[in-house]
C-alpha atoms as a PDB file:
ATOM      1  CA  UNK A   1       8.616 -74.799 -29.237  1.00  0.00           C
ATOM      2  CA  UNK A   2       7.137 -71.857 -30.810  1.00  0.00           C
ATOM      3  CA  UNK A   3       6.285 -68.912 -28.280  1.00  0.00           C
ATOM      4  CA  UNK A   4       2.545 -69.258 -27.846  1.00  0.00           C
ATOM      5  CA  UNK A   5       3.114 -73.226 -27.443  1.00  0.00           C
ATOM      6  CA  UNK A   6       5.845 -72.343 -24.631  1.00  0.00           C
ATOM      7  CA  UNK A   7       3.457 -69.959 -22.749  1.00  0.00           C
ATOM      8  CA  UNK A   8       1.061 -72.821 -21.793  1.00  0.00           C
ATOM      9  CA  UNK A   9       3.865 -74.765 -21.344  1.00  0.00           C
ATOM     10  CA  UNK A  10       5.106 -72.571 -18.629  1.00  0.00           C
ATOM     11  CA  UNK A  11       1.616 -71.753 -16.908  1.00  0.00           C
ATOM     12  CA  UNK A  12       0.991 -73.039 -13.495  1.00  0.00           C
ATOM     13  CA  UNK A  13      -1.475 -74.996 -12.665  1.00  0.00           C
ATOM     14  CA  UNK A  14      -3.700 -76.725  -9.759  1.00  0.00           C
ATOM     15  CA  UNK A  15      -6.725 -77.946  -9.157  1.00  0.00           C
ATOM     16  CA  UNK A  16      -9.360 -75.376  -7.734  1.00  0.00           C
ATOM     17  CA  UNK A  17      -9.525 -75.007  -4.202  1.00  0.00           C
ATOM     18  CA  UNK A  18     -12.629 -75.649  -1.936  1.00  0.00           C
ATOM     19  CA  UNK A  19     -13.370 -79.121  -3.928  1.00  0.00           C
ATOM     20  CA  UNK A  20     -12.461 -82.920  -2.984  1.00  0.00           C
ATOM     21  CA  UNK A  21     -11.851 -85.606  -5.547  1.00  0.00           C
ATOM     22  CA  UNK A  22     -12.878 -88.941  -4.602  1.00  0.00           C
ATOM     23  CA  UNK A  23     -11.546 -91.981  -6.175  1.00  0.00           C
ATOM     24  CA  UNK A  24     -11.867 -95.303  -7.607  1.00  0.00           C
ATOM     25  CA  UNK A  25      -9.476 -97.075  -9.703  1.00  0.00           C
ATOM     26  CA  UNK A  26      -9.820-100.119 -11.974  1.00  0.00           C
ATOM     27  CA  UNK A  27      -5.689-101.377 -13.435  1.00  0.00           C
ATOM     28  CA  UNK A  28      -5.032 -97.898 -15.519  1.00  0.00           C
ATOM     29  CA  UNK A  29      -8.570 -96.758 -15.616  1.00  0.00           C
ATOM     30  CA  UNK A  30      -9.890 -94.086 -12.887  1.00  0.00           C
ATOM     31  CA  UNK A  31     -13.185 -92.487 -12.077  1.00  0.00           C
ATOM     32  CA  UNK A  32     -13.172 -88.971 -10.240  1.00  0.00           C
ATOM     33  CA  UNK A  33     -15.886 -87.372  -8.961  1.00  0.00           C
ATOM     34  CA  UNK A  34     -15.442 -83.818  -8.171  1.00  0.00           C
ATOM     35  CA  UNK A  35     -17.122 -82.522  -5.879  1.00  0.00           C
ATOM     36  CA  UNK A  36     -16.971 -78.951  -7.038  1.00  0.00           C
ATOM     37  CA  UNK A  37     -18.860 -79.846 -10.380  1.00  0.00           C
ATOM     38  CA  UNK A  38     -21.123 -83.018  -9.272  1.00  0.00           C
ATOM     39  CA  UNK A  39     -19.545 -84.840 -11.945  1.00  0.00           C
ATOM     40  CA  UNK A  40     -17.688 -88.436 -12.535  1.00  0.00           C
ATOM     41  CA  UNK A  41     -14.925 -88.187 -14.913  1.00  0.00           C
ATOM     42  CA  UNK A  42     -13.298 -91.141 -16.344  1.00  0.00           C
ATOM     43  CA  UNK A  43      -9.339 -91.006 -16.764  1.00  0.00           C
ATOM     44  CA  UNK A  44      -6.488 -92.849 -18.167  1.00  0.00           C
ATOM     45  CA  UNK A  45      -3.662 -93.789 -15.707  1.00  0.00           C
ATOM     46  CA  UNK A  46      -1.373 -90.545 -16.602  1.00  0.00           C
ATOM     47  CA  UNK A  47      -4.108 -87.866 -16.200  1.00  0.00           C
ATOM     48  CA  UNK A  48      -4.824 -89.336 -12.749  1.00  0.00           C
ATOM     49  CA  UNK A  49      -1.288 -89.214 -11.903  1.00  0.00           C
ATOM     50  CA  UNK A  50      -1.448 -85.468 -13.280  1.00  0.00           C
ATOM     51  CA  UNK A  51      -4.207 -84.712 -11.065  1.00  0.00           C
ATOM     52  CA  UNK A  52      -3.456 -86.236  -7.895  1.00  0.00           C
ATOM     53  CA  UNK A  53       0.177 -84.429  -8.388  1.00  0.00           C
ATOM     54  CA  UNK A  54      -1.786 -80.995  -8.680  1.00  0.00           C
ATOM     55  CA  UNK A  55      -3.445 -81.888  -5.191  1.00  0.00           C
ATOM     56  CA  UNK A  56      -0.456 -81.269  -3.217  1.00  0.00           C
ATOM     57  CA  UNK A  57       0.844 -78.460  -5.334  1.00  0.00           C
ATOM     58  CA  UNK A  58       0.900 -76.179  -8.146  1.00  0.00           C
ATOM     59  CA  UNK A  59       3.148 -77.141 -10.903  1.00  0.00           C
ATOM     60  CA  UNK A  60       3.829 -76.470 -14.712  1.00  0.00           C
ATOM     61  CA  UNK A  61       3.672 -78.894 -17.668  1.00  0.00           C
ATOM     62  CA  UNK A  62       7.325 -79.342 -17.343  1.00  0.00           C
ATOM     63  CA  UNK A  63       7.464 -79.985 -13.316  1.00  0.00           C
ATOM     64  CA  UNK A  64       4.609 -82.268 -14.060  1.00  0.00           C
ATOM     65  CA  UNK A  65       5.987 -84.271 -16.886  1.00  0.00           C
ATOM     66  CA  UNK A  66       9.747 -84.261 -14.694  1.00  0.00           C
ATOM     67  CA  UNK A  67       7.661 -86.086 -11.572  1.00  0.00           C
ATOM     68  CA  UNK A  68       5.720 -88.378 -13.607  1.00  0.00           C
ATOM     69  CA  UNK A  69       8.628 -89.534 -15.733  1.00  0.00           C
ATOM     70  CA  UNK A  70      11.188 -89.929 -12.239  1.00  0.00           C
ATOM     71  CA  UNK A  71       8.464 -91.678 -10.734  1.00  0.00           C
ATOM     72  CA  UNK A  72       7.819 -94.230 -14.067  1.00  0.00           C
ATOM     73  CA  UNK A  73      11.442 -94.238 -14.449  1.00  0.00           C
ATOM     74  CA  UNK A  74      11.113 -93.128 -17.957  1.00  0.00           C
ATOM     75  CA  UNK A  75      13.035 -90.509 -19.871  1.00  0.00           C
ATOM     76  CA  UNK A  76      11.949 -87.041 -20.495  1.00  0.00           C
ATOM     77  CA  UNK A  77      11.596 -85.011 -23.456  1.00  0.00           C
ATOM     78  CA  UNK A  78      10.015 -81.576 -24.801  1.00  0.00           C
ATOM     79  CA  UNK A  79       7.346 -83.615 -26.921  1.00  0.00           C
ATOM     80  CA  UNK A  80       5.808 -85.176 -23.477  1.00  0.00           C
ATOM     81  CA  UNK A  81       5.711 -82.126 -22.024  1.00  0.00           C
ATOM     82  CA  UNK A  82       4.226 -80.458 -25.059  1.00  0.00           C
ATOM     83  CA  UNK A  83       1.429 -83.548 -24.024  1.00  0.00           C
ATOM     84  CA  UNK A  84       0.670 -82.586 -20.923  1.00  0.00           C
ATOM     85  CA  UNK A  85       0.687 -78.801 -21.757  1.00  0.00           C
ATOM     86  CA  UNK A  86      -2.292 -79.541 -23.994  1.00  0.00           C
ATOM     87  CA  UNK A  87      -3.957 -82.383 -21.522  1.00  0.00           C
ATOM     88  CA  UNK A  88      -3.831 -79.277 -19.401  1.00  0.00           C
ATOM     89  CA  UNK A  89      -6.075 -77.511 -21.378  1.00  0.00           C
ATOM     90  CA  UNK A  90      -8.521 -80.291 -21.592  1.00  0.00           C
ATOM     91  CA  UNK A  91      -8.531 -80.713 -18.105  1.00  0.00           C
ATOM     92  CA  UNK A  92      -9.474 -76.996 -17.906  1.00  0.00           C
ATOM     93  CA  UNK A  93     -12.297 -77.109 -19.800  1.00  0.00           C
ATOM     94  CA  UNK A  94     -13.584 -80.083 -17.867  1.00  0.00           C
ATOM     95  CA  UNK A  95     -12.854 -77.940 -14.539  1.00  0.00           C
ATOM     96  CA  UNK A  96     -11.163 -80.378 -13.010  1.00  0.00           C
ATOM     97  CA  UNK A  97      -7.610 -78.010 -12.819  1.00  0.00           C
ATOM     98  CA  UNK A  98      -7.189 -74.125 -13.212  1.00  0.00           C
ATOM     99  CA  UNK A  99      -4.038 -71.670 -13.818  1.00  0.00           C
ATOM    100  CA  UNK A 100      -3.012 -70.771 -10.974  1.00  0.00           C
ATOM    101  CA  UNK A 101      -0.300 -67.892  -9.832  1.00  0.00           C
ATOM    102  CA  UNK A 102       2.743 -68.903  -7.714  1.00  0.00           C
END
């Protein structure tokens, strides 16, 4: 992992405090509205597992990749959470989740 690329891997994040996501799920599809921005965001099954991880605590892409992978039972490796460093990032700009110190 080059140095820059292990940096975001190693930020904390969470989701902003003072807002409320509310729900609805379809199979592997999701709809969030966030009540901080007034808007409905629609999600695959593994960024909804992100986010509702980040509701009870702050965690990096690695502590988030480690709970969704024990919890799916699946192995773990550097390129996943390389993934969900960057879906971090998206979910930034979106609002939805912000660094966060520990």
């Amino acid at each position: 992992m080059q140095a820059s690329n292990q940096h975001i891997a190693e930020t904390v994040w969470s989701r902003p405090s003072g807002g409320e996501l509310c729900w609805e799920s379809w199979d592997d599809q999701h709809a969030v509205f966030d009540s901080l921005s007034g808007e409905t965001h629609l999600l695959h099954d593994l960024t909804a597992r992100i986010l509702r991880n980040l509701d009870e605590h702050g965690n990096t892409p690695g502590e988030l990749a480690g709970a969704i992978c024990l919890e799916l039972g699946e192995p773990c490796d550097a390129v996943f959470v390389e993934d969900i460093a960057r879906l971090m990032q998206q979910l930034e700009a979106v609002g939805l989740v912000e660094k966060s110190a520990r």
